[in-house]
Protein backbone atom coordinates (compact mmCIF):
# COMPACT_ATOMS: atom_id res chain seq x y z
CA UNK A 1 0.00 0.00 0.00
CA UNK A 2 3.21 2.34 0.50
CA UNK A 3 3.76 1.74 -3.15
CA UNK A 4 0.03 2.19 -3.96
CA UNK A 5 0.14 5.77 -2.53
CA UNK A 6 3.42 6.67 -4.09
CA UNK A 7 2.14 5.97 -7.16
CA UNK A 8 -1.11 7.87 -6.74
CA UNK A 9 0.91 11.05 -5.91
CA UNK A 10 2.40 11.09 -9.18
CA UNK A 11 -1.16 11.47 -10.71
CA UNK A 12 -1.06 14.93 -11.36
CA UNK A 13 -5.22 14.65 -12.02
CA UNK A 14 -5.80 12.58 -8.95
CA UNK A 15 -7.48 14.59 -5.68
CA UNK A 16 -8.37 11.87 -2.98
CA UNK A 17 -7.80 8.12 -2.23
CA UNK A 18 -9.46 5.90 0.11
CA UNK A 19 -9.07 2.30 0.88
CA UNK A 20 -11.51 0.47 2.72
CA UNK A 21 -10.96 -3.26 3.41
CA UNK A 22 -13.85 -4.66 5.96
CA UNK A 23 -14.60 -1.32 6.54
CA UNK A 24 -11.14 -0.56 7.99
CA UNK A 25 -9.04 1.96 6.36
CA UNK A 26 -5.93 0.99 4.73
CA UNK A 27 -5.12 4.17 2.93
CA UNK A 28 -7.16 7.75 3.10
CA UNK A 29 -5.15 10.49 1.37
CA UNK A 30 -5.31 13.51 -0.44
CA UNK A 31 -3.32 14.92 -3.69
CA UNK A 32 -2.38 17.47 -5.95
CA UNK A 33 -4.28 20.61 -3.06
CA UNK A 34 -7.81 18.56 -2.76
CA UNK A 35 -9.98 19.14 0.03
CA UNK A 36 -10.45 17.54 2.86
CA UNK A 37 -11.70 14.27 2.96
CA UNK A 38 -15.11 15.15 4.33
CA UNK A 39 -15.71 17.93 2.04
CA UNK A 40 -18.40 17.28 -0.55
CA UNK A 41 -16.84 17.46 -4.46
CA UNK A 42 -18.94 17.27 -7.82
CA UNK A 43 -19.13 13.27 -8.52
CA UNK A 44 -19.86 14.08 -12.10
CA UNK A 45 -22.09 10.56 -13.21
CA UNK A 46 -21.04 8.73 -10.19
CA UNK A 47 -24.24 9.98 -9.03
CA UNK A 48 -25.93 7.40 -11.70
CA UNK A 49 -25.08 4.71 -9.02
CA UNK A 50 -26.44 7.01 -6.09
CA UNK A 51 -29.85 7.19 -8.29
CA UNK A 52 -29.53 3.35 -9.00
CA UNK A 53 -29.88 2.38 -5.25
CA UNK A 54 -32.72 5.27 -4.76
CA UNK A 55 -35.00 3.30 -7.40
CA UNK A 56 -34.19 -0.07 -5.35
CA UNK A 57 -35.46 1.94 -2.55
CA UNK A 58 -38.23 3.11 -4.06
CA UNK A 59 -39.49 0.23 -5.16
CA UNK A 60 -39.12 -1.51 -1.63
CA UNK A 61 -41.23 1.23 -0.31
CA UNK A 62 -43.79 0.76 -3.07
CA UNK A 63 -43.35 4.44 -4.19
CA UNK A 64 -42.66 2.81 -8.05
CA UNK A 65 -43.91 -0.46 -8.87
CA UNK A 66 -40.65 -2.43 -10.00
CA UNK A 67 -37.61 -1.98 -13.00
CA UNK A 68 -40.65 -2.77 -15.26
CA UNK A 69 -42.69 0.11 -14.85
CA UNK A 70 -43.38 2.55 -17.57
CA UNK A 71 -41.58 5.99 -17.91
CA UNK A 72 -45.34 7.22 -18.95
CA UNK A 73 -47.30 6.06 -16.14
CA UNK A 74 -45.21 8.92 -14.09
CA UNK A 75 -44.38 11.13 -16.51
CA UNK A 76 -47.17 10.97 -19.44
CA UNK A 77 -47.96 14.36 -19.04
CA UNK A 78 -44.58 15.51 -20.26
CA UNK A 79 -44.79 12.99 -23.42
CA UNK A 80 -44.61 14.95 -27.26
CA UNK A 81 -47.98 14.87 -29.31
CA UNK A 82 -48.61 12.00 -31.03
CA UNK A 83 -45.41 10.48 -29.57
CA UNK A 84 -43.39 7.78 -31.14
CA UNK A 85 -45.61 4.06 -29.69
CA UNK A 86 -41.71 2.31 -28.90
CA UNK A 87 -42.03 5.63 -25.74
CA UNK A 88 -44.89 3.95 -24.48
CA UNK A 89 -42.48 0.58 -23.81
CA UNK A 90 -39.91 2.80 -22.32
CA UNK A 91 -39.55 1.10 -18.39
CA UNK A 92 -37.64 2.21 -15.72
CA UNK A 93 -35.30 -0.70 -16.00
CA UNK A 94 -34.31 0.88 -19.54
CA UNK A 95 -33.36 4.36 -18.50
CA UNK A 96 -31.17 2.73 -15.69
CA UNK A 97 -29.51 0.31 -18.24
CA UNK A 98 -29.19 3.07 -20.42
CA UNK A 99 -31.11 1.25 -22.84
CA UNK A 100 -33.87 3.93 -24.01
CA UNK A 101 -33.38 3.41 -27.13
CA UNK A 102 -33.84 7.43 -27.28
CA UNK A 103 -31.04 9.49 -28.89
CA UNK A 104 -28.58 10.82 -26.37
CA UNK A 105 -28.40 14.27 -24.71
CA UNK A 106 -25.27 13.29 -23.91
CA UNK A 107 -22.00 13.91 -25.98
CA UNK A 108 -22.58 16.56 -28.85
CA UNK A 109 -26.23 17.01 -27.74
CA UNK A 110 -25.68 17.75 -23.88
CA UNK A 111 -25.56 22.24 -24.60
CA UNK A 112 -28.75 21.89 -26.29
CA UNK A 113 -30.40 19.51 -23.63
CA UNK A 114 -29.32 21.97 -20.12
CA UNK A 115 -30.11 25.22 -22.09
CA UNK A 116 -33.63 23.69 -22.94
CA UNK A 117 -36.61 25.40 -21.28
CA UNK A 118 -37.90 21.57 -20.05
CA UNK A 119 -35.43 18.69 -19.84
CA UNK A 120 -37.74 16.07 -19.17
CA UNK A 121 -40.09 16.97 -22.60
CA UNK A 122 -36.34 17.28 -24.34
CA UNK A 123 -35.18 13.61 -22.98
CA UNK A 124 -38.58 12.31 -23.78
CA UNK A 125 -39.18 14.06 -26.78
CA UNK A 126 -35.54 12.96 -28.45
CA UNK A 127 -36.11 10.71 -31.46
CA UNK A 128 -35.68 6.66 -30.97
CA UNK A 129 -32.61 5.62 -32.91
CA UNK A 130 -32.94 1.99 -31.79
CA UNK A 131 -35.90 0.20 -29.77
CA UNK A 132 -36.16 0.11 -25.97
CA UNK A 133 -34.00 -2.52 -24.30
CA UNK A 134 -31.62 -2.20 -27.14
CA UNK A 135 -28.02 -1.52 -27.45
CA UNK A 136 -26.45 0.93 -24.87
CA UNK A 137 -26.57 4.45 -25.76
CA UNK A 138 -25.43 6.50 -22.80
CA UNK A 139 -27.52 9.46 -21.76
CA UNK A 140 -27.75 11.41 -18.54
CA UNK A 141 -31.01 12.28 -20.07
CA UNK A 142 -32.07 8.87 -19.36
CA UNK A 143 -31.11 9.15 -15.40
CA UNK A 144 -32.49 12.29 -15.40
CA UNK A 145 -35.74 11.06 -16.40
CA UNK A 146 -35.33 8.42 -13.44
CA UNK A 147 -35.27 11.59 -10.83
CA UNK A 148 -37.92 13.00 -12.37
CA UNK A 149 -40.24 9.86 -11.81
CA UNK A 150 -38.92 9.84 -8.52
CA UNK A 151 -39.90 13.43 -7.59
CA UNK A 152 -43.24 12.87 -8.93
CA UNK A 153 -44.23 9.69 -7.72
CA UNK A 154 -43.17 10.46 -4.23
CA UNK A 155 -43.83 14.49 -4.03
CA UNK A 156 -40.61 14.79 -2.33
CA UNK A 157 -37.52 16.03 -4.29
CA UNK A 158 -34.50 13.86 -5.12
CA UNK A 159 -32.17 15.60 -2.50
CA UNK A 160 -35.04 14.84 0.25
CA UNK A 161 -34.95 11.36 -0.71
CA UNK A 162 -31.83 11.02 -1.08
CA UNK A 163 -30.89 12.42 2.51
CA UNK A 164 -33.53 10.32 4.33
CA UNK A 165 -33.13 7.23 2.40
CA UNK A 166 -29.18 7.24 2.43
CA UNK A 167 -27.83 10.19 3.64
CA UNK A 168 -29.50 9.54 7.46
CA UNK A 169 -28.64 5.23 7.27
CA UNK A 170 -24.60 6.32 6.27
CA UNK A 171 -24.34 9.15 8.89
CA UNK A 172 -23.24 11.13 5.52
CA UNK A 173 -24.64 15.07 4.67
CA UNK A 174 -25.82 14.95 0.98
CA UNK A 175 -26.00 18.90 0.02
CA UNK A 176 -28.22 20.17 -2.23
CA UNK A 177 -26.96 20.26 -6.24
CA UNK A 178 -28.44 21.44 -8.81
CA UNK A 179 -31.85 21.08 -10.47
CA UNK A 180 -33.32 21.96 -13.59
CA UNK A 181 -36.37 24.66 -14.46
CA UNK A 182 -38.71 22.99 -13.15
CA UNK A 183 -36.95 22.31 -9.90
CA UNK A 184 -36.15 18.92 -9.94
CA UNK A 185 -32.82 17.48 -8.85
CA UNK A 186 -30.17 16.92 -11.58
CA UNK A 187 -30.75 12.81 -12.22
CA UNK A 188 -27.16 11.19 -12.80
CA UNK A 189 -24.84 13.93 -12.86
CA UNK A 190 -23.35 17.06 -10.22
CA UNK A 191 -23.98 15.56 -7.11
CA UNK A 192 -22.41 16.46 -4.25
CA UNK A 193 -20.45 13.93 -1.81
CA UNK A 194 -16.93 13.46 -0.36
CA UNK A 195 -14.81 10.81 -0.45
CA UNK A 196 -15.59 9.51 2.72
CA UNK A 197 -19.24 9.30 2.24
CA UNK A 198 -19.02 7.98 -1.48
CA UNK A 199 -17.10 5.41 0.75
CA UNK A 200 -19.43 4.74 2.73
CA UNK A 201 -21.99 4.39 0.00
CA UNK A 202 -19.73 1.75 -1.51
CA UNK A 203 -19.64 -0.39 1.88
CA UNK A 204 -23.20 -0.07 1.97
CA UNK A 205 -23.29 -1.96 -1.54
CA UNK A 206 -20.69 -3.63 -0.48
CA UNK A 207 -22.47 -5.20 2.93
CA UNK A 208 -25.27 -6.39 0.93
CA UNK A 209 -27.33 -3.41 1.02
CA UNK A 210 -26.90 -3.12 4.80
CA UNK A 211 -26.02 -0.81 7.93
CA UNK A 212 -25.44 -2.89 11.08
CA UNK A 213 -28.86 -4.89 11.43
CA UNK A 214 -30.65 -2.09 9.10
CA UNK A 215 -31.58 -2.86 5.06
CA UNK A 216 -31.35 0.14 3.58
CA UNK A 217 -31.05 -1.29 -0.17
CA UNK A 218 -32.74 -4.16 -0.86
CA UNK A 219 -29.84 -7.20 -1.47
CA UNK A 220 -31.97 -8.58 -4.47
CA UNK A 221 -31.79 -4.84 -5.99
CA UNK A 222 -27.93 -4.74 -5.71
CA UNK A 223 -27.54 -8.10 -7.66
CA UNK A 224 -29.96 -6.68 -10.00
CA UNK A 225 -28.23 -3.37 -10.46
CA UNK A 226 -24.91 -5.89 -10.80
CA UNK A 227 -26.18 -7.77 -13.44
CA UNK A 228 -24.90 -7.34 -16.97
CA UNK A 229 -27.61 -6.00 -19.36
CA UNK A 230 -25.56 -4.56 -21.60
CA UNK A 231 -21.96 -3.24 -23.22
CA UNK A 232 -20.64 -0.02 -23.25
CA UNK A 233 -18.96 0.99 -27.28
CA UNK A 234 -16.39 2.83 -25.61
CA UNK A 235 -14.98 1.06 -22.75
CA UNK A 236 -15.87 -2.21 -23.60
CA UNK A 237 -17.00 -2.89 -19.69
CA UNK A 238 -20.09 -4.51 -18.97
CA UNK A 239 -23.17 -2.19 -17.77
CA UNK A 240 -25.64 -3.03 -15.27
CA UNK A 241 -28.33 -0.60 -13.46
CA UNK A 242 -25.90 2.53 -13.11
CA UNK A 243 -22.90 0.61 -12.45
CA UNK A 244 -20.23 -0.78 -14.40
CA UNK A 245 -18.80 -3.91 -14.26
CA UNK A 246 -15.09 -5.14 -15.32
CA UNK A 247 -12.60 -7.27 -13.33
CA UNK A 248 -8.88 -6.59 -12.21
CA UNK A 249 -6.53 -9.29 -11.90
CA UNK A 250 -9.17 -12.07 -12.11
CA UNK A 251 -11.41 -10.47 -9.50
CA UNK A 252 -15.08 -8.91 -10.55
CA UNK A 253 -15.24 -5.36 -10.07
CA UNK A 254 -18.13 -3.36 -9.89
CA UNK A 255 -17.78 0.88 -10.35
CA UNK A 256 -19.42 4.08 -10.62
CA UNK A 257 -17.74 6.78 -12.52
CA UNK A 258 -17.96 9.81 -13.21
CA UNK A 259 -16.08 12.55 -15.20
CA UNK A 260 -12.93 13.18 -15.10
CA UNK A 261 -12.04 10.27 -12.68
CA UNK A 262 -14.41 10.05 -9.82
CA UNK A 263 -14.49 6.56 -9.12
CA UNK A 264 -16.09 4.01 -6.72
CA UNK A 265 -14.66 0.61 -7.06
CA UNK A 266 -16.30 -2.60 -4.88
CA UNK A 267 -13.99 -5.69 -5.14
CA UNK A 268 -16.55 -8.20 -3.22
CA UNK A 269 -14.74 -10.92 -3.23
CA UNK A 270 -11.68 -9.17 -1.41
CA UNK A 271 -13.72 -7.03 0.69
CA UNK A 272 -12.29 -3.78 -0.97
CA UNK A 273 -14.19 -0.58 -1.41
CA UNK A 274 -11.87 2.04 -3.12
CA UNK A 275 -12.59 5.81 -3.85
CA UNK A 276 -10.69 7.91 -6.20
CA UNK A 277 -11.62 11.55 -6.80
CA UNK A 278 -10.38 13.72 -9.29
CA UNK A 279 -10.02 16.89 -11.24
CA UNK A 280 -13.51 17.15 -12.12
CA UNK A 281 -13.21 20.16 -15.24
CA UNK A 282 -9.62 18.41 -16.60
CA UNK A 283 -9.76 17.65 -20.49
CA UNK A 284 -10.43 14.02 -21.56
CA UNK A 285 -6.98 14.13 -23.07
CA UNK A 286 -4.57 11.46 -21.37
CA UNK A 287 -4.86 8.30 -20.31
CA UNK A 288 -5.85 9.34 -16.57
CA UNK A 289 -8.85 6.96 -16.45
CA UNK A 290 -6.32 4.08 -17.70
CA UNK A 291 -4.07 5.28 -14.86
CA UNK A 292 -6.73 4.73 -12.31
CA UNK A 293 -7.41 1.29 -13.26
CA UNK A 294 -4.30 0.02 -13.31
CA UNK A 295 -3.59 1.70 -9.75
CA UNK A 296 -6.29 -0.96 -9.05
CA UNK A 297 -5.35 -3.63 -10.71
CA UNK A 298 -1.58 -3.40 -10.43
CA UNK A 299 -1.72 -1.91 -6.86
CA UNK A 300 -4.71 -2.21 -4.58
CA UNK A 301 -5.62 -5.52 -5.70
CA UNK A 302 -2.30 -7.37 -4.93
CA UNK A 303 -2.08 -5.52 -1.73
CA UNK A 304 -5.34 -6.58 -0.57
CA UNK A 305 -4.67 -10.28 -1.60
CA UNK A 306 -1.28 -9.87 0.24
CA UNK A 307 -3.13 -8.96 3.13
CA UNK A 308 -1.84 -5.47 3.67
CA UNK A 309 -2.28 -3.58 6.53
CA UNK A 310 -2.56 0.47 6.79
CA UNK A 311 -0.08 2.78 5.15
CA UNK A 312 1.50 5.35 7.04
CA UNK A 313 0.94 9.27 5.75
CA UNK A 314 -1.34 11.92 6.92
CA UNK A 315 -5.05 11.87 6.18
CA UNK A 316 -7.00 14.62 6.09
């Protein structure tokens, strides 16, 4: 782990590091002038994984029906004129997979989508360039759509949710981020959390959904979130509901990640939970995403099957 952290401070990108094995801390450290470790940074699409365990919660409290419900029975209202009939197949389960089928507001087509005067008509009025449950086509107009349906079938915003489903259970502050014109809660992108409680969220996936004796995510929704449904073109990695899913030297990983290098890694089968934070407004140029892995793969993951114990430094 000495050599881990060495390595990690010659990321010029990287911010934070933290290394949870059962829940005990073999490295927590900071880089390159990041805050402290308990100071909320932007997450960037991390947050899809945040929104992935609010639907399993959601669904456990009966406030949507199940992965299989349809986008319209929430959100008809907001549905074009004479709308394309594939829109009324559009589920829950396929805006989490990022299998809409809908052409992306990501990319090229993000400006357009945030300067719109309603994102939700804009996600759900974007033409279908392939059917519902198709191939992946990665949107955070998809997610976004997910905290809309949330807002609305609860009548409680995504940050209330969010603070008294998790936030509360993980002893973690979830500030508010932002929202679009209509006031609801950016889905999937700009959330607010430090490393420590994006930590925490990982051990809570981690632990089967659990705090102590408390369920806070149903177990059955984290195996369904970690099941692959379908591939990304870019990375090649697997995608399940808002997390991605790869393996480092022969062990499955599961991730969230957002821009720039905000990652959550969850190594079950070694206990690990691993947080990486990062410049969040850096270019894509570079290979710091590659970098990141392989401080995983090459690093982390022999230390933890080495047994390591904590490395010495200061944590903040």
């Amino acid at each position: 782990m000495q050599q881990v952290v060495r390595d990690a401070a010659q990321l010029p990108r990287l911010r934070s590091l933290v290394v949870l094995r059962d829940g005990e801390t073999l490295a927590e450290h900071r880089f390159n002038g990041g805050p402290p470790l308990d100071r909320p940074v932007n997450v960037k699409s991390a947050s899809k994984s945040v929104l992935s365990a609010l639907v399993g919660i959601a669904i456990s409290k009966e406030v949507l029906t199940g992965a299989e419900q349809p986008v319209l029975s929430v959100l008809g209202r907001d549905a074009p004129a004479n709308p394309d009939p594939r829109l009324q197949r559009l589920t829950v389960g396929h805006l989490l997979s990022m299998q809409a089928g809908l052409d992306r507001t990501s990319g090229a087509n993000y400006g357009r989508w945030v300067s719109s005067p309603n994102w939700v008509r804009y996600a759900l009025g974007r033409p279908f360039v392939d059917e519902p449950g198709g191939r992946m086509l990665y949107s955070t107009g998809s997610s976004h759509l997910v905290s809309a349906m949330l807002t609305r079938a609860s009548g409680r915003s995504t940050l209330a949710l969010a603070q008294d489903w998790l936030g509360e259970p993980l002893g973690v502050q979830i500030p508010a981020w932002p929202r679009d014109p209509q006031g609801i809660y950016f889905g999937g992108n700009d959330m607010l959390l430090s490393p420590r409680a994006l930590a925490r969220f990982g051990e809570l996936y981690r632990n089967g959904g659990r705090v102590g004796d408390r369920q806070v995510v149903p177990e059955a929704w984290i195996a369904e979130s970690w099941r692959p449904r379908t591939v990304s073109p870019w990375s090649g990695n697997s995608y399940g509901y808002g997390w991605f899913l790869s393996e480092a030297g022969g062990h499955d990983v599961r991730f969230a990640w957002g821009y720039g290098g905000q990652m959550l890694y969850i190594v079950p089968d070694l206990r690990l939970t691993v947080v990486m934070t990062s410049d969040p407004y850096a270019p894509r140029e570079g290979d710091h995403i590659g970098a990141l892995h392989r401080l995983l793969a090459d690093g982390i993951v022999p230390a933890a099957e080495a047994g390591a114990g904590p490395s010495p430094g200061p944590s903040a």
